[in-house]
Protein backbone atom coordinates (compact mmCIF):
# COMPACT_ATOMS: atom_id res chain seq x y z
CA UNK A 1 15.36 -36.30 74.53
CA UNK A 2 17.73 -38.44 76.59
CA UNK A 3 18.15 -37.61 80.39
CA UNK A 4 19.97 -39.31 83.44
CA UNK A 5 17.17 -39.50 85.84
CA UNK A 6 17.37 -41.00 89.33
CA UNK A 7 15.28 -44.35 90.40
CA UNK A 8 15.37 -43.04 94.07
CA UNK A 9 17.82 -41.16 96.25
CA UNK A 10 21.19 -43.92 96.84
CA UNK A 11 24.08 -44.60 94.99
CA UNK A 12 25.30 -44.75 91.78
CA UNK A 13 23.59 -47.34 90.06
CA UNK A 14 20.26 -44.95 90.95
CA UNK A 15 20.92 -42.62 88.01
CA UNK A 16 19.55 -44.55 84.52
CA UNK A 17 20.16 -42.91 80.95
CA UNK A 18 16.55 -43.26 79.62
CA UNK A 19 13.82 -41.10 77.72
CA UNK A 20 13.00 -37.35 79.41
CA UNK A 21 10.72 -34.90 78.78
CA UNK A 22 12.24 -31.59 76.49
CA UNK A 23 12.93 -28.99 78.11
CA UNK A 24 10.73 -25.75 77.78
CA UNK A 25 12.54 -22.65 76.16
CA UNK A 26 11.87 -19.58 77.98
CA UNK A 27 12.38 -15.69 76.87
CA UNK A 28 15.75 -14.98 77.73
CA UNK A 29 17.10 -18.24 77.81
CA UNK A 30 19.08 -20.60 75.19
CA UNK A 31 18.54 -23.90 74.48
CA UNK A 32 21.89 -25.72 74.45
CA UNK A 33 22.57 -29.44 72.29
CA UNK A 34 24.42 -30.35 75.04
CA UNK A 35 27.77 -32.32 73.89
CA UNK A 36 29.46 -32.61 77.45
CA UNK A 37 28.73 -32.39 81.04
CA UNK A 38 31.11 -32.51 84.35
CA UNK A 39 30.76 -34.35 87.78
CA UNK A 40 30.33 -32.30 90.77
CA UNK A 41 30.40 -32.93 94.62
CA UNK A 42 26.98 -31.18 94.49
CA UNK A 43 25.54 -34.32 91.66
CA UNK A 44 26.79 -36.79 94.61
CA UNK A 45 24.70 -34.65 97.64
CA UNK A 46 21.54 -34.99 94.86
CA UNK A 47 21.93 -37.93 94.01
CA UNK A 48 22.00 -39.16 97.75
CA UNK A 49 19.16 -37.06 98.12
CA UNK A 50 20.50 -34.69 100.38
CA UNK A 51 21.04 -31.33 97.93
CA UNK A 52 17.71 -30.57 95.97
CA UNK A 53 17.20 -28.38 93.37
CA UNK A 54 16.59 -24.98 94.20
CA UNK A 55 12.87 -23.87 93.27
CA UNK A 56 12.02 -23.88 89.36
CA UNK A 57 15.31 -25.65 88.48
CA UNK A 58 15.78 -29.00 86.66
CA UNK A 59 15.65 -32.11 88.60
CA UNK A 60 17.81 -33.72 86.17
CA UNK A 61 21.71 -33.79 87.67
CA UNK A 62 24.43 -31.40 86.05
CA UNK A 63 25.77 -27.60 87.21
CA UNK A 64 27.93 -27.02 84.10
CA UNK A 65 27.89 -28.22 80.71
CA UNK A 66 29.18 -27.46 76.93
CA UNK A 67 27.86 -28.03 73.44
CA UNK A 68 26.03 -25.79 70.80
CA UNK A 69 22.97 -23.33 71.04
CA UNK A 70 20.21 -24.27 68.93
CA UNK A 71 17.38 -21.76 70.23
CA UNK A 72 17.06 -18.42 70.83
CA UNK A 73 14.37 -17.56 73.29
CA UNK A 74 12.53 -13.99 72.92
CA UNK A 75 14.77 -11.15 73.73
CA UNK A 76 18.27 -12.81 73.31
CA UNK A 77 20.77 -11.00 71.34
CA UNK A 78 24.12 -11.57 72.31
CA UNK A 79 23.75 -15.67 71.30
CA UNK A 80 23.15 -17.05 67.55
CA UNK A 81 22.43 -20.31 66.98
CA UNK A 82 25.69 -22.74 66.32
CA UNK A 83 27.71 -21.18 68.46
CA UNK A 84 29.78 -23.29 70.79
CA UNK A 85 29.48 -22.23 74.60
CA UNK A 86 29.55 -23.89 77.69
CA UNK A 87 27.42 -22.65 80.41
CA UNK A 88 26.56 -22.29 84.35
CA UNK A 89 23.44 -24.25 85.51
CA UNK A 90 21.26 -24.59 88.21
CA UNK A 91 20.36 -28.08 87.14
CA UNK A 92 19.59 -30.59 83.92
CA UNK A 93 23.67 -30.93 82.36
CA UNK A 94 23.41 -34.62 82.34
CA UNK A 95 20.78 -34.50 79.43
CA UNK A 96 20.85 -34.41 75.16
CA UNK A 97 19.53 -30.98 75.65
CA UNK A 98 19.31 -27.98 78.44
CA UNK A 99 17.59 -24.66 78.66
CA UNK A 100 19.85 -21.64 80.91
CA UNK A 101 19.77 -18.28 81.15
CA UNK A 102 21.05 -16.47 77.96
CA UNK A 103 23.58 -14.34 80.85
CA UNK A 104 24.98 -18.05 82.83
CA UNK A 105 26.70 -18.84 78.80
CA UNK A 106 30.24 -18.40 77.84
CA UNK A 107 32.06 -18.91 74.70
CA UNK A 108 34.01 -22.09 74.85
CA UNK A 109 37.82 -20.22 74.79
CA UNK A 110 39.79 -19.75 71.96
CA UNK A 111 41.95 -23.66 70.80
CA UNK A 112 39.74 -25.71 73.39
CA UNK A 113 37.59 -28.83 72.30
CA UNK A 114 34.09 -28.18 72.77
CA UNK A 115 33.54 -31.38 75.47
CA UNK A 116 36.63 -30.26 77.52
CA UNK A 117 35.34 -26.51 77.98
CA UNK A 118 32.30 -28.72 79.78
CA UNK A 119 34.74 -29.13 83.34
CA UNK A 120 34.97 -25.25 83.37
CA UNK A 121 31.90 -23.06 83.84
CA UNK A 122 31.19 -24.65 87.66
CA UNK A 123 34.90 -24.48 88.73
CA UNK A 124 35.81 -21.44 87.13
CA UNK A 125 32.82 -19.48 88.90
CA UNK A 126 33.25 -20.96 91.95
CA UNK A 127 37.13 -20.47 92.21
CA UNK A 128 36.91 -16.35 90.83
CA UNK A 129 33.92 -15.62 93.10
CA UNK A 130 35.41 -16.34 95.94
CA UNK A 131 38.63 -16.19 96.02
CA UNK A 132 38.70 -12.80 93.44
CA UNK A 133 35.49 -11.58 94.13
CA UNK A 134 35.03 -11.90 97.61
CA UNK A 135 38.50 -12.36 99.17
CA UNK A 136 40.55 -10.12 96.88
CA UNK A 137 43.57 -12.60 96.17
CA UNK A 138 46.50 -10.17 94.89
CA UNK A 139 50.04 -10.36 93.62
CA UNK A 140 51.94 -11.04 96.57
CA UNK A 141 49.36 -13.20 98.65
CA UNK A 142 49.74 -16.62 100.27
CA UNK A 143 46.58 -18.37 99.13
CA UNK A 144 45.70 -22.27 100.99
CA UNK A 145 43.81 -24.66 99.18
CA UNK A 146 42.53 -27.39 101.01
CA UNK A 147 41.97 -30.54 98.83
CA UNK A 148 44.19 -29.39 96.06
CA UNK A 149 43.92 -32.59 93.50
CA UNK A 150 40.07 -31.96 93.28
CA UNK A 151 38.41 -30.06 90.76
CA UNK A 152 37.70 -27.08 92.59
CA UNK A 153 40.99 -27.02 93.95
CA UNK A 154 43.28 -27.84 90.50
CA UNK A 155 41.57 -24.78 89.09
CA UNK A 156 42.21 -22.49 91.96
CA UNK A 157 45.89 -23.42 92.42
CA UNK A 158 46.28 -21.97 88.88
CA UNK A 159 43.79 -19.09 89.40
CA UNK A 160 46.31 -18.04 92.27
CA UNK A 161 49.60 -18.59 90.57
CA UNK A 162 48.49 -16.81 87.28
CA UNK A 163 47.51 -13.69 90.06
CA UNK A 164 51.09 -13.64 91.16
CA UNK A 165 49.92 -14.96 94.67
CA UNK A 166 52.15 -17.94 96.54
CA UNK A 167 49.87 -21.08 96.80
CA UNK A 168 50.17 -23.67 99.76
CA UNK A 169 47.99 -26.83 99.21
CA UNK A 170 46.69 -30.04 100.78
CA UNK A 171 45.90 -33.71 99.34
CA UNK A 172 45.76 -36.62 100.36
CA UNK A 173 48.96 -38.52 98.47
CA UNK A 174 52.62 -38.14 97.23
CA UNK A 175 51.12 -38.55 93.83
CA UNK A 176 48.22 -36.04 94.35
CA UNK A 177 50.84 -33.60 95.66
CA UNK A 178 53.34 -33.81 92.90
CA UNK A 179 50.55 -33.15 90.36
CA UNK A 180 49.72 -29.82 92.41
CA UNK A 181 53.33 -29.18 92.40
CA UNK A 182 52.93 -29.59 88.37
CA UNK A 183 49.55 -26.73 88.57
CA UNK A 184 52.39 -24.70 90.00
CA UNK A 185 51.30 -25.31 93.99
CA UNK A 186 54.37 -23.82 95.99
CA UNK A 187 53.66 -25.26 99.28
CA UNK A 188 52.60 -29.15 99.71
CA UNK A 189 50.87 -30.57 102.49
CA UNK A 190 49.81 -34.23 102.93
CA UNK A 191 47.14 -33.79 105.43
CA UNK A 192 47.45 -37.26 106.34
CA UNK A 193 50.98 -36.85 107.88
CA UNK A 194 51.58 -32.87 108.26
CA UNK A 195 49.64 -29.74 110.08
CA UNK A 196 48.83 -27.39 107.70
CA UNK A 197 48.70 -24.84 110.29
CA UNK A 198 52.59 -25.41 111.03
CA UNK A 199 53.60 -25.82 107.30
CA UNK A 200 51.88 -22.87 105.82
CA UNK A 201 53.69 -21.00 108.52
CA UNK A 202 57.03 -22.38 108.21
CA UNK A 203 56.80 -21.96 105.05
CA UNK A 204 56.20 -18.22 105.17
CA UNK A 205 58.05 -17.22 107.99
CA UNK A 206 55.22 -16.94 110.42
CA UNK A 207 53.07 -14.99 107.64
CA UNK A 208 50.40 -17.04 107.41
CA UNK A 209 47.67 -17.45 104.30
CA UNK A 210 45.75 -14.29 103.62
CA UNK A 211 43.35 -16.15 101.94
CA UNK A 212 41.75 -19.66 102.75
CA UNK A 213 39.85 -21.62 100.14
CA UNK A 214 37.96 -24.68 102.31
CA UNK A 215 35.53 -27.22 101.42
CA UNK A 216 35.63 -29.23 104.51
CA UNK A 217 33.83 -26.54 106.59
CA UNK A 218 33.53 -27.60 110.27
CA UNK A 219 36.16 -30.21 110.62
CA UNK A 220 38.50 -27.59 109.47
CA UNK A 221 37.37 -23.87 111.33
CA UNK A 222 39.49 -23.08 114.53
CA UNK A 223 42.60 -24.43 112.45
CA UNK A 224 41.77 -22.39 109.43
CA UNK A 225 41.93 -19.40 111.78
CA UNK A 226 44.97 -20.57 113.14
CA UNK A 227 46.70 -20.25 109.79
CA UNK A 228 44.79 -16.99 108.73
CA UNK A 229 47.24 -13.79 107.96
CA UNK A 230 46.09 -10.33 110.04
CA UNK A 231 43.45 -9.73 107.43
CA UNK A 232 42.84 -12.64 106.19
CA UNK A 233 40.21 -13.90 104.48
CA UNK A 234 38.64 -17.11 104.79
CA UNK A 235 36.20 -18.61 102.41
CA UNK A 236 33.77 -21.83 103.07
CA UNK A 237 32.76 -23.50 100.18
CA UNK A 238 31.89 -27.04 101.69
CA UNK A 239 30.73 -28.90 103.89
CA UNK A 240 32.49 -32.15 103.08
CA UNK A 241 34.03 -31.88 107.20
CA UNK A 242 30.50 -31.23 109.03
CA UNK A 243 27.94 -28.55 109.11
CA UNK A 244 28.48 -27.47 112.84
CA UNK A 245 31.73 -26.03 114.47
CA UNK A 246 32.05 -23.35 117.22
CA UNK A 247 33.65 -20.24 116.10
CA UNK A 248 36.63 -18.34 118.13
CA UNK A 249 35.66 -15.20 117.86
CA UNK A 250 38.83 -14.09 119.85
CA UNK A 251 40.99 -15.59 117.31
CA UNK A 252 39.07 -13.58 114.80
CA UNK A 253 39.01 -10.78 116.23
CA UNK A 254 43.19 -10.88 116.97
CA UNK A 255 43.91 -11.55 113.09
CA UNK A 256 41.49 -9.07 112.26
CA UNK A 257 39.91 -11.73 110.19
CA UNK A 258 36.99 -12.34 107.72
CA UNK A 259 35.34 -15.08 107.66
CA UNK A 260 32.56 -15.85 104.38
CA UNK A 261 30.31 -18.77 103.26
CA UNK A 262 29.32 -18.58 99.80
CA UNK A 263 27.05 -20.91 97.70
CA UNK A 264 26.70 -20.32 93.78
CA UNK A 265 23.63 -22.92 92.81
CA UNK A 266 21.08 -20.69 94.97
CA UNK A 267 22.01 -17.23 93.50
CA UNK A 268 19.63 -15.04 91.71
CA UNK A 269 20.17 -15.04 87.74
CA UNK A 270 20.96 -11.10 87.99
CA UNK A 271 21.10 -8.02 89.96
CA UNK A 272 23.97 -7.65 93.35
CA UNK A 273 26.24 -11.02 93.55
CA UNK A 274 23.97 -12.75 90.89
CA UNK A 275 25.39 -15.38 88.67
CA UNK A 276 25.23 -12.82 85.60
CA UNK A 277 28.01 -10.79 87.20
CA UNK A 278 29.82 -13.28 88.19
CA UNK A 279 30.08 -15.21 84.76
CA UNK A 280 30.75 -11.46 83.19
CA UNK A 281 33.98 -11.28 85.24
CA UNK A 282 34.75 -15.07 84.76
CA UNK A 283 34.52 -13.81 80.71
CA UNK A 284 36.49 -10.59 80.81
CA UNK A 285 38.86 -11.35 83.41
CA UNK A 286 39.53 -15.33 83.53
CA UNK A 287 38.97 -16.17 79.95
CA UNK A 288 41.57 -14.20 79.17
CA UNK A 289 43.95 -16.05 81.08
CA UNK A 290 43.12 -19.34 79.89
CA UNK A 291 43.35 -18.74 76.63
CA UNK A 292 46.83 -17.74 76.81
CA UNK A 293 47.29 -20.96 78.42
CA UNK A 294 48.32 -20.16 82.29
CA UNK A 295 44.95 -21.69 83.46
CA UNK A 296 43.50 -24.94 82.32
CA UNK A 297 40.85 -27.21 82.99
CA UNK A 298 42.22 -30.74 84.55
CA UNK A 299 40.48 -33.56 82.74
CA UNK A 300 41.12 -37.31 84.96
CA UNK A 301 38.65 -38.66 82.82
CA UNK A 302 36.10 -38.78 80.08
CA UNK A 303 33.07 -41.23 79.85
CA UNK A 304 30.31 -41.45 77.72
CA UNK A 305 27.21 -40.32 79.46
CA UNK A 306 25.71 -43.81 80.34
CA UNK A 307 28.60 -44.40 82.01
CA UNK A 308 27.69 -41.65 84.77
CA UNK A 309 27.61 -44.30 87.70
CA UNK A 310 31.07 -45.07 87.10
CA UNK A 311 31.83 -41.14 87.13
CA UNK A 312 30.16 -40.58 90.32
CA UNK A 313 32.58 -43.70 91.63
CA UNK A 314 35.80 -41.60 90.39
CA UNK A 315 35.34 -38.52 91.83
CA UNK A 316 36.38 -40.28 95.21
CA UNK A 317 39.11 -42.57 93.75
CA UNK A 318 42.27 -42.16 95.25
CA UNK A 319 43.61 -41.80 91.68
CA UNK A 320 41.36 -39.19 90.73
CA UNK A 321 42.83 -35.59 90.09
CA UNK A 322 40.65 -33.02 88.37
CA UNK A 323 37.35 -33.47 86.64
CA UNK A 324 35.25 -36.18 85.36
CA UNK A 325 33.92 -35.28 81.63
CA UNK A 326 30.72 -37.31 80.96
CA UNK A 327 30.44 -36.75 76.64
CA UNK A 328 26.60 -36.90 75.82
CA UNK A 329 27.41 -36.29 72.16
């Protein structure tokens, strides 16, 4: 098969569409023709060589992709071959062909091209875990999203409005912002200009957000605290503000506050907060709600695989909202 593989850790023009061994179906797995893959922050950190694989993963880049099962591996019932899925990965999406865990696959929903369901399975598990899973967002809530236009973050904004929860977010533009407005964001921040700390509260009448969703880590901890409800709950996702910040436990301790970091790559296939459980809510609980159309994944682009360079370049384009679809097939 055909595989993006990397020349050496750098930058974009490192990663080379070129000849790769097959992967090796295993019992309990799938082996997936892969039509489409996504662009993740977490591609870019392996790329640069500073986020490797966890142990007995792919090397090849890609945490999510779509397309059509064409093996069975011993013990798999719940798959036949031909059907269209998309599916959760530790590793190997930007390839012709990719071997997961029969229990990381999900049908590709109900009316939705096969290469589009490919920006789901990494958001979608990402955004429920936490913010469901872990923080218990509920009808009523004030969730904040920092970096709203992203993909993480145009996923979530609907994941919170189709919960009944109020949703304050931050980007980086007027034209970012209006597009959150669009997701159904009821709060906009340009965190260029405004203090999110002051508008989420203004905007609340002193409440606060009783959930945080934050990829900037660091950078962004005594404020996020700041804005935190009395029982809120904040959630780290990223790193993209520094790895090191001093935390006020006195602050903490005052809101009666809860404070998580939560990674998804790393996480045992099954068992307690394993990626099987968490793509068997994502299936009963989320699918659902996309297929009657109140979530939906934001495409900014699609680009045939080759072309992954210039999809790595995108995701930090000013103009870039959503996800970046790389079509293998």
């Amino acid at each position: 098969m055909h595989a993006i593989t990397l020349t050496e850790p750098g930058g974009p023009d490192v990663m080379v569409w070129r000849e790769h061994a097959d992967p090796q179906l295993a019992p309990g797995h799938v082996l997936i023709d892969v039509v489409a893959t996504a662009v993740n922050r977490a591609d870019v950190l392996q790329r640069q060589g500073n986020y490797p694989p966890p142990p007995g993963a792919s090397e090849v880049l890609g945490l999510e992709c779509s397309g059509t099962i064409a093996a069975l591996g011993e013990g798999v019932t719940q798959w036949s071959i031909g059907d269209e899925v998309c599916a959760l990965l530790a590793g190997g999406g930007y390839a012709e062909q990719v071997v997961v865990p029969a229990a990381q696959v999900l049908p590709v929903p109900d009316g939705m091209d096969v290469a589009t369901a490919a920006a789901l399975p990494e958001v979608a598990c990402t955004v429920w875990s936490n913010v469901v899973m872990e923080a218990g967002l509920g009808h009523g809530d004030v969730l904040l999203v920092h970096g709203g236009a992203g993909g993480i973050g145009t996923h979530a904004i609907q994941v919170g409005k189709a919960l009944g929860a109020t949703v304050a977010t931050t980007a980086g533009s007027p034209s970012k912002l209006e597009r959150c407005r669009e997701l159904g964001a009821d709060i906009l921040i340009d965190y260029k200009k405004d203090d999110f700390v002051e508008a989420v509260r203004n905007a609340t009448d002193g409440h606060g957000a009783d959930v945080v969703l934050d990829n900037m880590g660091a950078k962004y901890l005594d404020r996020n605290l700041d804005v935190l409800a009395f029982d809120g709950r904040l959630s780290v996702i990223g790193m993209q503000g520094g790895r090191t910040g001093e935390l006020n436990l006195g602050k903490l301790l005052l809101k009666r506050g809860h404070v998580f970091a939560t990674g998804l790559r790393g996480r045992p296939v099954t068992g307690e907060h394993s990626k099987a459980e968490i793509v068997e809510q994502v299936r009963t609980r989320l699918w659902p709600l996309i297929e009657q159309g109140l979530v939906a994944p934001v495409v900014s682009a699609e680009l045939p695989i080759a072309e992954a360079p210039r999809g790595h370049e995108l995701l930090d384009s000013p103009d870039s909202v959503g996800k970046v679809v790389l079509r293998v097939r």
